[in-house]
Every structure is written in C-alpha cells, then in structure tokens.
PDB file of N, CA and C in Angstrom:
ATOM      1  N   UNK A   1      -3.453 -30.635 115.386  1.00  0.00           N
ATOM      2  CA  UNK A   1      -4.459 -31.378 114.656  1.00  0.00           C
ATOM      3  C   UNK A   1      -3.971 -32.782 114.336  1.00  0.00           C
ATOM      4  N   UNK A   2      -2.862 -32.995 114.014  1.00  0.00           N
ATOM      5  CA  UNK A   2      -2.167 -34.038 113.467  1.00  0.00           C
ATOM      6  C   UNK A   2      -2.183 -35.285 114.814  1.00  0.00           C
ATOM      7  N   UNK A   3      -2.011 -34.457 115.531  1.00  0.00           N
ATOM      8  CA  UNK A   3      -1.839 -35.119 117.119  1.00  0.00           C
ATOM      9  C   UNK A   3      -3.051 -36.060 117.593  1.00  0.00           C
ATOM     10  N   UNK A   4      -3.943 -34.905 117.186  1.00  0.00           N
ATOM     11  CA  UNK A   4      -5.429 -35.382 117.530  1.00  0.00           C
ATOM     12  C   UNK A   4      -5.717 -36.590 116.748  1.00  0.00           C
ATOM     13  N   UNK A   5      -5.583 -36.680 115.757  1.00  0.00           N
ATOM     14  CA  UNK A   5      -5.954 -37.460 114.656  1.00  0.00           C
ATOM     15  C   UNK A   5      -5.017 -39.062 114.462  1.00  0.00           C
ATOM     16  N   UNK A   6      -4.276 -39.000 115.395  1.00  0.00           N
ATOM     17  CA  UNK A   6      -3.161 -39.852 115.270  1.00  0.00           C
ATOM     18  C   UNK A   6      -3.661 -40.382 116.593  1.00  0.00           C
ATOM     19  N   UNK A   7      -4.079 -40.028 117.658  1.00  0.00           N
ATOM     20  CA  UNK A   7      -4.740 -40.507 119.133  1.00  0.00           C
ATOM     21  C   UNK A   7      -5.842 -40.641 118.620  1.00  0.00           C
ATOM     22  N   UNK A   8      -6.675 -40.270 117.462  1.00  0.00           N
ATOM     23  CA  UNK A   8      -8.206 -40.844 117.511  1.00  0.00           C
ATOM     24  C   UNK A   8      -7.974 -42.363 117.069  1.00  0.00           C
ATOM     25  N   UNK A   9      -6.867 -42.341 115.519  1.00  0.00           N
ATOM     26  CA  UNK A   9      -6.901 -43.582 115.018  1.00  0.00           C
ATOM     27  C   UNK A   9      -6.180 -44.309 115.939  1.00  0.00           C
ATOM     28  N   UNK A  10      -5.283 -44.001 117.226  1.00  0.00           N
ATOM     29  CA  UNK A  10      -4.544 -45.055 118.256  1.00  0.00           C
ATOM     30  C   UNK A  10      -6.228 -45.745 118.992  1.00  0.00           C
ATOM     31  N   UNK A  11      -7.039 -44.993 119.403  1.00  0.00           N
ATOM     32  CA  UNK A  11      -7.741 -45.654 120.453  1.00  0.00           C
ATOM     33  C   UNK A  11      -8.798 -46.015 119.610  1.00  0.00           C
ATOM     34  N   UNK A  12      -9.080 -46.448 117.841  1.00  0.00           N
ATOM     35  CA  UNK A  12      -9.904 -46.982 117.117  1.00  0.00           C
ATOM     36  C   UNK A  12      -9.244 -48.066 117.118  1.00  0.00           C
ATOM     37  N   UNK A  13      -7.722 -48.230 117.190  1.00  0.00           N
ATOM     38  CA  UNK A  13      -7.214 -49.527 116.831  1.00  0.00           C
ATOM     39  C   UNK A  13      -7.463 -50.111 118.342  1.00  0.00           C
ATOM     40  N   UNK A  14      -6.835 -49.235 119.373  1.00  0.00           N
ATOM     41  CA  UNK A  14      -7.005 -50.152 120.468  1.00  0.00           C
ATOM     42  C   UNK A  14      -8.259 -51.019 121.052  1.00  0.00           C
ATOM     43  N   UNK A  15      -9.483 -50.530 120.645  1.00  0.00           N
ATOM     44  CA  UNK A  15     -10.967 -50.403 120.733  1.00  0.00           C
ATOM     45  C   UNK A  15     -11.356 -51.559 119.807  1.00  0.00           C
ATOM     46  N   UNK A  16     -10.743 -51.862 118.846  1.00  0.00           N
ATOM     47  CA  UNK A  16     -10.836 -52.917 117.732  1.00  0.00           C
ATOM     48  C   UNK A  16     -10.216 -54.473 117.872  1.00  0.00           C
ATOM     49  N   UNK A  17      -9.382 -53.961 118.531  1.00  0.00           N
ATOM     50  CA  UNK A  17      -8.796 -55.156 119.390  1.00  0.00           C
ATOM     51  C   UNK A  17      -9.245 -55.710 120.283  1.00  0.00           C
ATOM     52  N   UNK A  18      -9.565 -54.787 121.156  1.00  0.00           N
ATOM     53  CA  UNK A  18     -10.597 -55.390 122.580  1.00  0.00           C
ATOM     54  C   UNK A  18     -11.317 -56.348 122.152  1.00  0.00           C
ATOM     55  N   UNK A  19     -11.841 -55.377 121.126  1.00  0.00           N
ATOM     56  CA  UNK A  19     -13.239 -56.033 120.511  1.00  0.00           C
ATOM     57  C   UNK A  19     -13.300 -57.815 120.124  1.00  0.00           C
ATOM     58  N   UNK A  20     -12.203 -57.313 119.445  1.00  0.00           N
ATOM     59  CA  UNK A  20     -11.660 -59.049 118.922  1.00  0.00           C
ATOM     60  C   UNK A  20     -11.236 -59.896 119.425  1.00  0.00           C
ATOM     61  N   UNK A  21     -10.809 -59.465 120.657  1.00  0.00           N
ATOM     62  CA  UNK A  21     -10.441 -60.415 122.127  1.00  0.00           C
ATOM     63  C   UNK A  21     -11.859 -61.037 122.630  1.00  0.00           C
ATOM     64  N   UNK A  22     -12.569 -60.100 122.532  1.00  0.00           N
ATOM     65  CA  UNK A  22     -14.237 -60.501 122.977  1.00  0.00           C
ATOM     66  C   UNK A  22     -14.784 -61.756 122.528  1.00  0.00           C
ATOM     67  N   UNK A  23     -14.432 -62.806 123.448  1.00  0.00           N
ATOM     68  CA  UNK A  23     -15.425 -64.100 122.377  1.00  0.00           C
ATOM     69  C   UNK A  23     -16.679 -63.722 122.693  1.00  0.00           C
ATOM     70  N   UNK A  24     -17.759 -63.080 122.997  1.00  0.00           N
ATOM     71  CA  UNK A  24     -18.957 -62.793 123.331  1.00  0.00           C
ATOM     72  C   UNK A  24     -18.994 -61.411 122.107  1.00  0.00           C
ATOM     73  N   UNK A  25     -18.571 -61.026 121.632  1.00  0.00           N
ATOM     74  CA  UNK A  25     -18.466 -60.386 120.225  1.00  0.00           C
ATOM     75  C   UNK A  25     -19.899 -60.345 119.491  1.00  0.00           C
ATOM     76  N   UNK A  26     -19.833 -61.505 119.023  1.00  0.00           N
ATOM     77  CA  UNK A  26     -20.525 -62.046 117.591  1.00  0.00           C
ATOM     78  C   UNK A  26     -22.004 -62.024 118.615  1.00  0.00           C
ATOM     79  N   UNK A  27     -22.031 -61.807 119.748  1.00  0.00           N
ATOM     80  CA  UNK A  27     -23.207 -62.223 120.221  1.00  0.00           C
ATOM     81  C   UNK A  27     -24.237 -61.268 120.152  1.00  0.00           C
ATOM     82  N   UNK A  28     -23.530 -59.975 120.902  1.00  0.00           N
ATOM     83  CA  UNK A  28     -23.974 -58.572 120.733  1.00  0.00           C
ATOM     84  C   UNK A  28     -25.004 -58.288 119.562  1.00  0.00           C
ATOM     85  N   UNK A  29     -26.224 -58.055 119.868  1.00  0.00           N
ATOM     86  CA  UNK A  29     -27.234 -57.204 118.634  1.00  0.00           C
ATOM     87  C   UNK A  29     -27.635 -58.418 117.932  1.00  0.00           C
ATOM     88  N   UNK A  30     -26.927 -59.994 118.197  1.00  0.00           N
ATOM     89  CA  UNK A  30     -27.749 -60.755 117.687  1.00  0.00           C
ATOM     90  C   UNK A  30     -28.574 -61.384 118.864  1.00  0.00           C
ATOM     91  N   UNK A  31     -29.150 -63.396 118.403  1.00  0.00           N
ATOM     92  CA  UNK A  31     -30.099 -64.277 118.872  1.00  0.00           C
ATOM     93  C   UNK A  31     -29.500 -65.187 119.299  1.00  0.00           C
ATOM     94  N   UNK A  32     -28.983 -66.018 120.877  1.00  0.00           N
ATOM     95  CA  UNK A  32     -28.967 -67.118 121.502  1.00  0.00           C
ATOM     96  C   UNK A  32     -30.807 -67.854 120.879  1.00  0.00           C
ATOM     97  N   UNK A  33     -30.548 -68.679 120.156  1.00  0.00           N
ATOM     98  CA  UNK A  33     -31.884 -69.690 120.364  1.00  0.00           C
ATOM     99  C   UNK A  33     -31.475 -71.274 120.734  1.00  0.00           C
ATOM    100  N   UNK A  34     -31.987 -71.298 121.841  1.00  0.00           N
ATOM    101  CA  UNK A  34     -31.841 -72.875 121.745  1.00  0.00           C
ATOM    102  C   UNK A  34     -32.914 -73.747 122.934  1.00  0.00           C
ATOM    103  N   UNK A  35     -33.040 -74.773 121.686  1.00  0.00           N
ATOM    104  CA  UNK A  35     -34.161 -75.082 121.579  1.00  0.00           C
ATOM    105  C   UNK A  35     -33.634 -76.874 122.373  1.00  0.00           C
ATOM    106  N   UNK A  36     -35.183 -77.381 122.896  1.00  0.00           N
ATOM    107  CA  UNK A  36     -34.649 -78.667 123.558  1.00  0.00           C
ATOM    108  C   UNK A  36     -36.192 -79.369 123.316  1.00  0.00           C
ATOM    109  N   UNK A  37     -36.542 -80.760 123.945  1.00  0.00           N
ATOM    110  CA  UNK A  37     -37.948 -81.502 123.759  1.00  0.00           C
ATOM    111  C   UNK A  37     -39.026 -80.447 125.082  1.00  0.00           C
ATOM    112  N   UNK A  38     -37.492 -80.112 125.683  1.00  0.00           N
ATOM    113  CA  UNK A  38     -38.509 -79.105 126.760  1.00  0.00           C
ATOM    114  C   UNK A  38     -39.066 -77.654 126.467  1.00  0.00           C
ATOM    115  N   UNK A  39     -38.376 -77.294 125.637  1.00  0.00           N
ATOM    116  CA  UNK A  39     -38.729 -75.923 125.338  1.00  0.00           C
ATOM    117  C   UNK A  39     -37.651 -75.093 124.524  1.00  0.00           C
ATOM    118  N   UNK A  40     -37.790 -74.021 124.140  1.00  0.00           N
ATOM    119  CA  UNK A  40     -36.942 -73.016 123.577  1.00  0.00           C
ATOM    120  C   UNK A  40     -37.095 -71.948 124.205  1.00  0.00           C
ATOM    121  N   UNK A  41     -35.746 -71.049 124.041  1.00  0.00           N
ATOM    122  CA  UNK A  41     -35.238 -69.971 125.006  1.00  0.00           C
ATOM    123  C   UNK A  41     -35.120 -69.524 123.006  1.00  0.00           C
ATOM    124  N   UNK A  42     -35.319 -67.649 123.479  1.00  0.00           N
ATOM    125  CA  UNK A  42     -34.327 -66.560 123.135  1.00  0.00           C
ATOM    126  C   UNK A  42     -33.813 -65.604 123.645  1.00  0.00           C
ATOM    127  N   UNK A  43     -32.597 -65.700 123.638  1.00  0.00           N
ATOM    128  CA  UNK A  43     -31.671 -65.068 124.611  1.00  0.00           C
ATOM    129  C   UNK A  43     -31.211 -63.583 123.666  1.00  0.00           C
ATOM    130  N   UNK A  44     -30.696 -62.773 124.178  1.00  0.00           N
ATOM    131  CA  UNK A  44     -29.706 -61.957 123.673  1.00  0.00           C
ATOM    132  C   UNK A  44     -28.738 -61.065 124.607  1.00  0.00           C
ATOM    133  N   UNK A  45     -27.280 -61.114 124.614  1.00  0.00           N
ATOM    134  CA  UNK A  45     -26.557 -60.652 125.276  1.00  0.00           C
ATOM    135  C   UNK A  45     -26.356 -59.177 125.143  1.00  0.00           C
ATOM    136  N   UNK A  46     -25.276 -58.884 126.303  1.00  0.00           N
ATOM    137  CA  UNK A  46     -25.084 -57.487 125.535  1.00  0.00           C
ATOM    138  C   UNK A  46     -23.494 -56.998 126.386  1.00  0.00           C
ATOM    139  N   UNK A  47     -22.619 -56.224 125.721  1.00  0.00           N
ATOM    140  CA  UNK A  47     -21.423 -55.582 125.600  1.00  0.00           C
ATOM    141  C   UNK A  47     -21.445 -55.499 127.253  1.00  0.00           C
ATOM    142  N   UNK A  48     -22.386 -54.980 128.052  1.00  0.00           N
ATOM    143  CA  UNK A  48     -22.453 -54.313 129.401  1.00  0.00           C
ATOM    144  C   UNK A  48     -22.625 -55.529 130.474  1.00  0.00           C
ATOM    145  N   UNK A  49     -22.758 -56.717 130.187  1.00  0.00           N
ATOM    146  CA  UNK A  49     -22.433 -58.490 130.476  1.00  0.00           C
ATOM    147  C   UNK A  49     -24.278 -58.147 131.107  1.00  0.00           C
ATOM    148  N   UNK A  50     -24.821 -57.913 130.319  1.00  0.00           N
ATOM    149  CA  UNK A  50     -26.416 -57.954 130.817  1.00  0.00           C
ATOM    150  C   UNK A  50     -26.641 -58.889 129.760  1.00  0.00           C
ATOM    151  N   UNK A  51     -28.271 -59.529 130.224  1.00  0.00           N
ATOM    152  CA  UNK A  51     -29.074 -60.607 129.137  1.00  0.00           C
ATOM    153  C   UNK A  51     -30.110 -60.587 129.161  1.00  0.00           C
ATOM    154  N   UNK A  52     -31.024 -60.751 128.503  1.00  0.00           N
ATOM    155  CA  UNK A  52     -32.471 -60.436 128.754  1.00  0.00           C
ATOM    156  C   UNK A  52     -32.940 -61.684 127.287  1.00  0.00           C
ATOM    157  N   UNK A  53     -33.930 -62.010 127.439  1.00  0.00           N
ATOM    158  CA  UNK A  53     -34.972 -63.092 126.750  1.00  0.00           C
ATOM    159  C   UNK A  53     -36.195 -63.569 126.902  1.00  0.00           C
ATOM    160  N   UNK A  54     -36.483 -64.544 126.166  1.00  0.00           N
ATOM    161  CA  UNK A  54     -37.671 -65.078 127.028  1.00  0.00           C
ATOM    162  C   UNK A  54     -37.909 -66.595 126.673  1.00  0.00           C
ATOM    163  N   UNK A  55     -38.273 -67.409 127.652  1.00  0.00           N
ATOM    164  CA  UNK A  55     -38.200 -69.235 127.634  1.00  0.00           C
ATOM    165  C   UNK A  55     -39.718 -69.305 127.453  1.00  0.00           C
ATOM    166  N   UNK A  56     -39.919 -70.712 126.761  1.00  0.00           N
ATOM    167  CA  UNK A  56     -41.538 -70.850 126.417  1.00  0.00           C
ATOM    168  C   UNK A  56     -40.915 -72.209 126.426  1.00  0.00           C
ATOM    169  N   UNK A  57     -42.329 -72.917 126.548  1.00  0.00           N
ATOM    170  CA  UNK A  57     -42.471 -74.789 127.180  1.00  0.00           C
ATOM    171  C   UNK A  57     -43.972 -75.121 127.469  1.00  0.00           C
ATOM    172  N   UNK A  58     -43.881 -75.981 127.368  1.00  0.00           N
ATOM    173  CA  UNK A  58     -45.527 -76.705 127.879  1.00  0.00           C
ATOM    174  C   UNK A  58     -46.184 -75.919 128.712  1.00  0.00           C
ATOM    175  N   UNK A  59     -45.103 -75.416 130.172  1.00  0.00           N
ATOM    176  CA  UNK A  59     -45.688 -74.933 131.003  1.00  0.00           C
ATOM    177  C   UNK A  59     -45.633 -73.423 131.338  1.00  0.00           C
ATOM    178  N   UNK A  60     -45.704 -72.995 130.140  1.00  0.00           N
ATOM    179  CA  UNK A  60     -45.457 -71.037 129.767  1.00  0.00           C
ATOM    180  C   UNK A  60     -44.615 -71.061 128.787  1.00  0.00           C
ATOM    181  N   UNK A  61     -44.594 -69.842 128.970  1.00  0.00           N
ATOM    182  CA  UNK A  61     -43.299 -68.831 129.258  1.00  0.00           C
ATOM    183  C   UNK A  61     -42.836 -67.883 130.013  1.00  0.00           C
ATOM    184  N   UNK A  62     -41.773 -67.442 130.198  1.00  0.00           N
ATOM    185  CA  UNK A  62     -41.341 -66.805 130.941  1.00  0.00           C
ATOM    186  C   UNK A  62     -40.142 -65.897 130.724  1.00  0.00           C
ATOM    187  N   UNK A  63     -40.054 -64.208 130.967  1.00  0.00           N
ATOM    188  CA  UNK A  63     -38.805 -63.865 130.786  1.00  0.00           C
ATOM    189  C   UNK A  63     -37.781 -64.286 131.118  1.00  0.00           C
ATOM    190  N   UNK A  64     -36.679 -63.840 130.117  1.00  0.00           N
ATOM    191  CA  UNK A  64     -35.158 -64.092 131.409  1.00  0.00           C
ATOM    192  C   UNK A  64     -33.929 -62.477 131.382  1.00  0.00           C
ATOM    193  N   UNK A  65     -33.747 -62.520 132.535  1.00  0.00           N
ATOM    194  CA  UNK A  65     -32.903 -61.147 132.469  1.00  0.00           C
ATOM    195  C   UNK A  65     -32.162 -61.703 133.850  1.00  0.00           C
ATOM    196  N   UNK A  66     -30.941 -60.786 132.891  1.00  0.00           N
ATOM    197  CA  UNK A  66     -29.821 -61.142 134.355  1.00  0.00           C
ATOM    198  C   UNK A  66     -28.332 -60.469 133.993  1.00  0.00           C
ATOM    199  N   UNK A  67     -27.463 -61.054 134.469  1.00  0.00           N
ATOM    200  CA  UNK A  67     -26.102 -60.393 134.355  1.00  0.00           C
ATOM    201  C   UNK A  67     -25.154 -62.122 133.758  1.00  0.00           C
ATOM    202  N   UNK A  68     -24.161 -61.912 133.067  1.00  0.00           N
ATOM    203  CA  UNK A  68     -23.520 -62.725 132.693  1.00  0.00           C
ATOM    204  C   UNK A  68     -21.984 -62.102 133.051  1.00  0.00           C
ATOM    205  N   UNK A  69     -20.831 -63.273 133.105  1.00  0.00           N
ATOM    206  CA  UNK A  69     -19.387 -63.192 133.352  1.00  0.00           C
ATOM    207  C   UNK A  69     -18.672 -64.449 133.129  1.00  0.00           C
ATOM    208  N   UNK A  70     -17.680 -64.752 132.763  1.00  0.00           N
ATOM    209  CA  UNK A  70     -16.822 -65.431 133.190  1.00  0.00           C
ATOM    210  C   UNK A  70     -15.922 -65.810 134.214  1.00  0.00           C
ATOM    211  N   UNK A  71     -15.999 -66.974 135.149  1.00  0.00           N
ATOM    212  CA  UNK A  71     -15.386 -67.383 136.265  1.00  0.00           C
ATOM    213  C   UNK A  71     -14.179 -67.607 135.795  1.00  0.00           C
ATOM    214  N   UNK A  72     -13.247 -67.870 137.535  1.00  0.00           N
ATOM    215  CA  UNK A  72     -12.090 -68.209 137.045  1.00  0.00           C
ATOM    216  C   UNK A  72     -11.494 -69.377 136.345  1.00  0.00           C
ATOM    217  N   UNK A  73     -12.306 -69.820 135.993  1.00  0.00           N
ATOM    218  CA  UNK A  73     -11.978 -71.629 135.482  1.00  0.00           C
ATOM    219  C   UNK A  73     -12.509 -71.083 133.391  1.00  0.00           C
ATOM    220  N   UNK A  74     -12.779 -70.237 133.071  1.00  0.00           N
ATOM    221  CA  UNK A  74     -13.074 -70.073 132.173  1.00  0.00           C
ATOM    222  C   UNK A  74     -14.713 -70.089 131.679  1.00  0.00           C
ATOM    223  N   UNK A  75     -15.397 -70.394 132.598  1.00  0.00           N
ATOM    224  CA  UNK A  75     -16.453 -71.405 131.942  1.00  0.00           C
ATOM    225  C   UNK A  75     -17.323 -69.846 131.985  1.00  0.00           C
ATOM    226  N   UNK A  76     -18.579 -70.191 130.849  1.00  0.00           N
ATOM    227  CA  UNK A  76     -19.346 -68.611 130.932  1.00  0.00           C
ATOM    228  C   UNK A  76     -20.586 -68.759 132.209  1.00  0.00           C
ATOM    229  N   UNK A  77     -20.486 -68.113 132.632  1.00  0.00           N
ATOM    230  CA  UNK A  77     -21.797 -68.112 133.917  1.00  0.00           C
ATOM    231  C   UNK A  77     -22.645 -66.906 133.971  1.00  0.00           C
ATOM    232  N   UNK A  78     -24.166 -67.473 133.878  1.00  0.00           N
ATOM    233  CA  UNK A  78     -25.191 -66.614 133.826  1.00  0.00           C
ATOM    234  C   UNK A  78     -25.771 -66.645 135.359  1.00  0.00           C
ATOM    235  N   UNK A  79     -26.137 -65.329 135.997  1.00  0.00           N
ATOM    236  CA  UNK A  79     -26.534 -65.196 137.027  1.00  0.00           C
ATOM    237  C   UNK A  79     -28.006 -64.592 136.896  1.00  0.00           C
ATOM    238  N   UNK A  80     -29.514 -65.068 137.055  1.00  0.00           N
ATOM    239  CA  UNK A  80     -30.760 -64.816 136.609  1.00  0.00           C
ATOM    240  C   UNK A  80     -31.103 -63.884 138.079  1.00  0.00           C
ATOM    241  N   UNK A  81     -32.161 -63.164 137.526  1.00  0.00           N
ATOM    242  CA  UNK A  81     -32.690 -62.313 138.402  1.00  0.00           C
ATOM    243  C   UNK A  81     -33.828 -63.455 139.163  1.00  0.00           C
ATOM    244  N   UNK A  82     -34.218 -63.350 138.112  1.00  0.00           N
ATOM    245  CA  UNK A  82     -35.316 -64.992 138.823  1.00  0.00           C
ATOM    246  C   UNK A  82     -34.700 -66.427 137.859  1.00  0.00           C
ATOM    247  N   UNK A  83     -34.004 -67.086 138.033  1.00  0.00           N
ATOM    248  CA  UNK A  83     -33.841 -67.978 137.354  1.00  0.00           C
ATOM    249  C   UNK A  83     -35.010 -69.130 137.169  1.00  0.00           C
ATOM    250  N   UNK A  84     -35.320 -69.660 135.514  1.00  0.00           N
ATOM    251  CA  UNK A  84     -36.251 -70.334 135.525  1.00  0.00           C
ATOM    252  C   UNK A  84     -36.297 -72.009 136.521  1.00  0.00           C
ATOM    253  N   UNK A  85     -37.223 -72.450 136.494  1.00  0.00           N
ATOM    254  CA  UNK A  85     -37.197 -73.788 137.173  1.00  0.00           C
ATOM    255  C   UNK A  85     -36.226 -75.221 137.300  1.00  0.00           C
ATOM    256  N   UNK A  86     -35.813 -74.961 138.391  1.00  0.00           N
ATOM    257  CA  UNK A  86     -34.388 -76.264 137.951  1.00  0.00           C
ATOM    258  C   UNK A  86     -33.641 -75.560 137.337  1.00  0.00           C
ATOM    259  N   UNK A  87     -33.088 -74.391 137.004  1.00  0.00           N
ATOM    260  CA  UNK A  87     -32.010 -73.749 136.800  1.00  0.00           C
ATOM    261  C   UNK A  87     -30.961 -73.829 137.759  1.00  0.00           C
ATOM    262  N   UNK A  88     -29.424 -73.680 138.385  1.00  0.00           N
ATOM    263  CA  UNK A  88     -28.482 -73.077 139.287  1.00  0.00           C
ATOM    264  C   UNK A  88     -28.388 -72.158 138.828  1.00  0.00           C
ATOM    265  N   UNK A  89     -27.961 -71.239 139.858  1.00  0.00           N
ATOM    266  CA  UNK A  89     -28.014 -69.751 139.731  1.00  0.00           C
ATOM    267  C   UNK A  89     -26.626 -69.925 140.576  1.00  0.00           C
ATOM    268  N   UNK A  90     -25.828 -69.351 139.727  1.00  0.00           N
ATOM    269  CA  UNK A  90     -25.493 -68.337 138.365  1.00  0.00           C
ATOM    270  C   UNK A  90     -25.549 -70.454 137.823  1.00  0.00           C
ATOM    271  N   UNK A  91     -25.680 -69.662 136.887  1.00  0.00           N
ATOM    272  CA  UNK A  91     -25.521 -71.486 135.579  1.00  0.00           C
ATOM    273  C   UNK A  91     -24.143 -70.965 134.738  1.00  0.00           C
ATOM    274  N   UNK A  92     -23.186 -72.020 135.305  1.00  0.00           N
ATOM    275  CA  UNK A  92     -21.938 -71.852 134.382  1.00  0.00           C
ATOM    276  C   UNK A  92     -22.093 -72.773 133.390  1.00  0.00           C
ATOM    277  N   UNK A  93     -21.424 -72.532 132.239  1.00  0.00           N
ATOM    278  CA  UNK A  93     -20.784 -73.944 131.113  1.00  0.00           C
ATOM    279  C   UNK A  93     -19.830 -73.369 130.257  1.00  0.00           C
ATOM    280  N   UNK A  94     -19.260 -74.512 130.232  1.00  0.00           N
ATOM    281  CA  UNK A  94     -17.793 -74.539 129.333  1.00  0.00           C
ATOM    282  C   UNK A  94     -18.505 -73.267 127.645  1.00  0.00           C
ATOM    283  N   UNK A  95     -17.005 -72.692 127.431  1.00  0.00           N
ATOM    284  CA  UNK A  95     -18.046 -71.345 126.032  1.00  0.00           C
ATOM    285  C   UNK A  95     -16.736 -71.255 124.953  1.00  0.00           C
ATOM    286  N   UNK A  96     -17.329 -71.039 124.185  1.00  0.00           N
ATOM    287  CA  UNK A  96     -16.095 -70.877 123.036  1.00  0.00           C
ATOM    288  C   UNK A  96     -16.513 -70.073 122.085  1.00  0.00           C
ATOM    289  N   UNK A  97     -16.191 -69.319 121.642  1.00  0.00           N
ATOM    290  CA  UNK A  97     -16.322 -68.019 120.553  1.00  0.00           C
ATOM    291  C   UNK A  97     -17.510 -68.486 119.205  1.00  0.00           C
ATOM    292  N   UNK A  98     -18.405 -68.220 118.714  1.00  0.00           N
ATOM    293  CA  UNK A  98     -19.201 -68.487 117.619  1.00  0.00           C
ATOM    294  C   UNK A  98     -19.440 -67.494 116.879  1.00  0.00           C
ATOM    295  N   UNK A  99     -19.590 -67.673 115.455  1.00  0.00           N
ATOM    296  CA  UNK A  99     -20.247 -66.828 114.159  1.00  0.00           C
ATOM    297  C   UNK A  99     -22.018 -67.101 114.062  1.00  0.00           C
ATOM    298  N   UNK A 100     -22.533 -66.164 113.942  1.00  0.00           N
ATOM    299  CA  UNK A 100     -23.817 -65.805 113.109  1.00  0.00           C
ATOM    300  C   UNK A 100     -23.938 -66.658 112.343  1.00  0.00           C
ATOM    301  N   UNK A 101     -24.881 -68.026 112.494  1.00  0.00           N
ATOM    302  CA  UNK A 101     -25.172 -68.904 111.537  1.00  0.00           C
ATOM    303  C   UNK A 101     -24.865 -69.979 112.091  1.00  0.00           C
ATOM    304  N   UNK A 102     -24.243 -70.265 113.387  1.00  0.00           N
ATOM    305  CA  UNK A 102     -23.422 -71.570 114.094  1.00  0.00           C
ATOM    306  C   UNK A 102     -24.315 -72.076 114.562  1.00  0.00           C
ATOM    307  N   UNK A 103     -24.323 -73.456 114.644  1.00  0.00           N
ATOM    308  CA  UNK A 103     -25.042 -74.458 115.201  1.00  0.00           C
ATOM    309  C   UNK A 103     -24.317 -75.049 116.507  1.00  0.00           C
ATOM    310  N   UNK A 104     -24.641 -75.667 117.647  1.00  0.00           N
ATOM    311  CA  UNK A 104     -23.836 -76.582 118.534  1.00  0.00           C
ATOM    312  C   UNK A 104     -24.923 -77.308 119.257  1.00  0.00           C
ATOM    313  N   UNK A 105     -24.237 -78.193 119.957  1.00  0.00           N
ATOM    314  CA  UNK A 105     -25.082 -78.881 121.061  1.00  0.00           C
ATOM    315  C   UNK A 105     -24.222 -79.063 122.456  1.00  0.00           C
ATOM    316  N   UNK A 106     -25.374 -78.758 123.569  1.00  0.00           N
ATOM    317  CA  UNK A 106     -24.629 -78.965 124.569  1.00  0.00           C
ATOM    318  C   UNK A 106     -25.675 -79.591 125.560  1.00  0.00           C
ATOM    319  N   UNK A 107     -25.709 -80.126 126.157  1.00  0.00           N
ATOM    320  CA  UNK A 107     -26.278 -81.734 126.923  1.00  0.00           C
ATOM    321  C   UNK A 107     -27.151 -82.185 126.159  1.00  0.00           C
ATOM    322  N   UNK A 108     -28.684 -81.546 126.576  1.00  0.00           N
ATOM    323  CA  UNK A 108     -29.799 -82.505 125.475  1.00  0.00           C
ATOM    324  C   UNK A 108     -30.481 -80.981 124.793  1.00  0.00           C
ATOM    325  N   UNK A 109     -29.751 -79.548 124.251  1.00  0.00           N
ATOM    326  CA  UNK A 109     -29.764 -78.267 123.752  1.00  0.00           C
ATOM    327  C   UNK A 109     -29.302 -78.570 122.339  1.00  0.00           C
ATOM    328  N   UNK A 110     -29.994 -77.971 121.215  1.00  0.00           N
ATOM    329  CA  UNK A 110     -29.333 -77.556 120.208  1.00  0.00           C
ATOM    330  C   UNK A 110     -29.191 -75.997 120.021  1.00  0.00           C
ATOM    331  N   UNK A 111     -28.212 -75.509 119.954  1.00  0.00           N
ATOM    332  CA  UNK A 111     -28.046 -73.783 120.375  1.00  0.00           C
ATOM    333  C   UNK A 111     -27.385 -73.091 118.753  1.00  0.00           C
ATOM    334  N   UNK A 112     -28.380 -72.030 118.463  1.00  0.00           N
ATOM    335  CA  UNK A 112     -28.023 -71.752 117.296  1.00  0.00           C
ATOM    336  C   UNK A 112     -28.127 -69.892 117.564  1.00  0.00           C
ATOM    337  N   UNK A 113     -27.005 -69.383 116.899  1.00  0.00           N
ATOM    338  CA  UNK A 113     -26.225 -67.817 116.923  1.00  0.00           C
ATOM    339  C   UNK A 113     -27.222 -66.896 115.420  1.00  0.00           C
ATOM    340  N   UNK A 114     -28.301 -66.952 115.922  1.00  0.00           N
ATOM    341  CA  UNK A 114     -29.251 -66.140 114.690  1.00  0.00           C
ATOM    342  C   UNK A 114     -29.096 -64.806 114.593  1.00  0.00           C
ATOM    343  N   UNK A 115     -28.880 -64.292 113.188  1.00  0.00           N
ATOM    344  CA  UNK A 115     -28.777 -62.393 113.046  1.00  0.00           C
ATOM    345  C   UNK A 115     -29.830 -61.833 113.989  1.00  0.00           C
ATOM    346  N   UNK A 116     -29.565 -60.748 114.549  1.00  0.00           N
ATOM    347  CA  UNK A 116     -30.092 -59.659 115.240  1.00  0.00           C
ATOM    348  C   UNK A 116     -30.693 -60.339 115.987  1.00  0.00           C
ATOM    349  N   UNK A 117     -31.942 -59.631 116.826  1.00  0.00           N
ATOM    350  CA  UNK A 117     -32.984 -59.559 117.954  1.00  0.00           C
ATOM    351  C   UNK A 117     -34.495 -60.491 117.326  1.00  0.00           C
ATOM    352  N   UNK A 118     -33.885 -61.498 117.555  1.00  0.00           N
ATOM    353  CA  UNK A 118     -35.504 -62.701 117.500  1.00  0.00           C
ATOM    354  C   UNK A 118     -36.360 -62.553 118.746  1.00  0.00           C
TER     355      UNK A 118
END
C-alpha cells in the first residue's frame, strides 16, 4: 500500500511539472481574443495541441479549427484546416508564456488571455 501511494504522489509531482514546463498552460479551458480594425478572433487551445474558434469582420465570420505546435526555431505555429483569408498555413510567431488577464500586441493585434470559453 505504502508503495502504491508513494508512486501515485511520484507521478502527481512528475505530471505537475510537465505541466509547468507548458508555456501553453494558462491557455487551456481559457480565451485567445484578439481583436484588430479588421476583425476579432476567439480562439481556444487545448492540452491535445488542437484549436478551435471563430473570426468575425466586415466580411463574416467564420470558424477556426486546426492543430497547433512548436517549430524548431521556437516560434508557435498554427496549422488551419481551412485557414482564413490571407492567412499562411501553418502561421508561425514568435510565443512566450501568459497569465489570465494579459494583454499584448503583436503587428497591428491586440491579444488578450480571458478566463474560460468566450
């Protein structure tokens, strides 16, 4: 019993760690929103490097679903099932770890990390 219990709490710690290695962490179960003069996206990631959302603009909206990873250069790259208009497929960019509540900007994007599923 003792045994057991000593391998459950080994692979809670090891499992906790992973976790915290994960800069895509904080992302899980929450909201990618980011918003531009062209439109706003909500995104949401997930543990299994899947993504699913949906983009709205003058000229719709439209879902987004796809698979996400990191290349070898670091940078995060999203690969769309249908990628929206003027997208590259996969779309890499430089990524860095964020909290629930973070603000950033990246070209002409303001990208904000909202609690749960918007």
């Amino acid at each position: 019993m003792r045994a057991l219990v000593l391998g459950a709490a080994a692979l809670l710690a090891s499992t906790s760690l992973s976790f915290a290695d994960d800069v895509m962490a904080s992302l899980y179960g929450n909201t990618i929103i980011s918003k531009s003069t062209m439109g706003e996206a909500h995104v949401h990631y997930k543990a299994d490097h899947t993504f699913d959302g949906t983009a709205s603009s003058a000229m719709g909206s439209m879902d987004l679903k796809g698979t996400w990873a990191f290349d070898d250069k670091g940078q995060f790259c999203r690969t769309y099932d249908t990628p929206p208009p003027g997208v590259t497929n996969p779309l890499c960019t430089p990524w860095a770890a964020h909290k629930v509540g973070d603000s950033w900007s990246m070209n002409d994007r303001t990208i904000t990390l909202a609690p749960g599923i918007q």
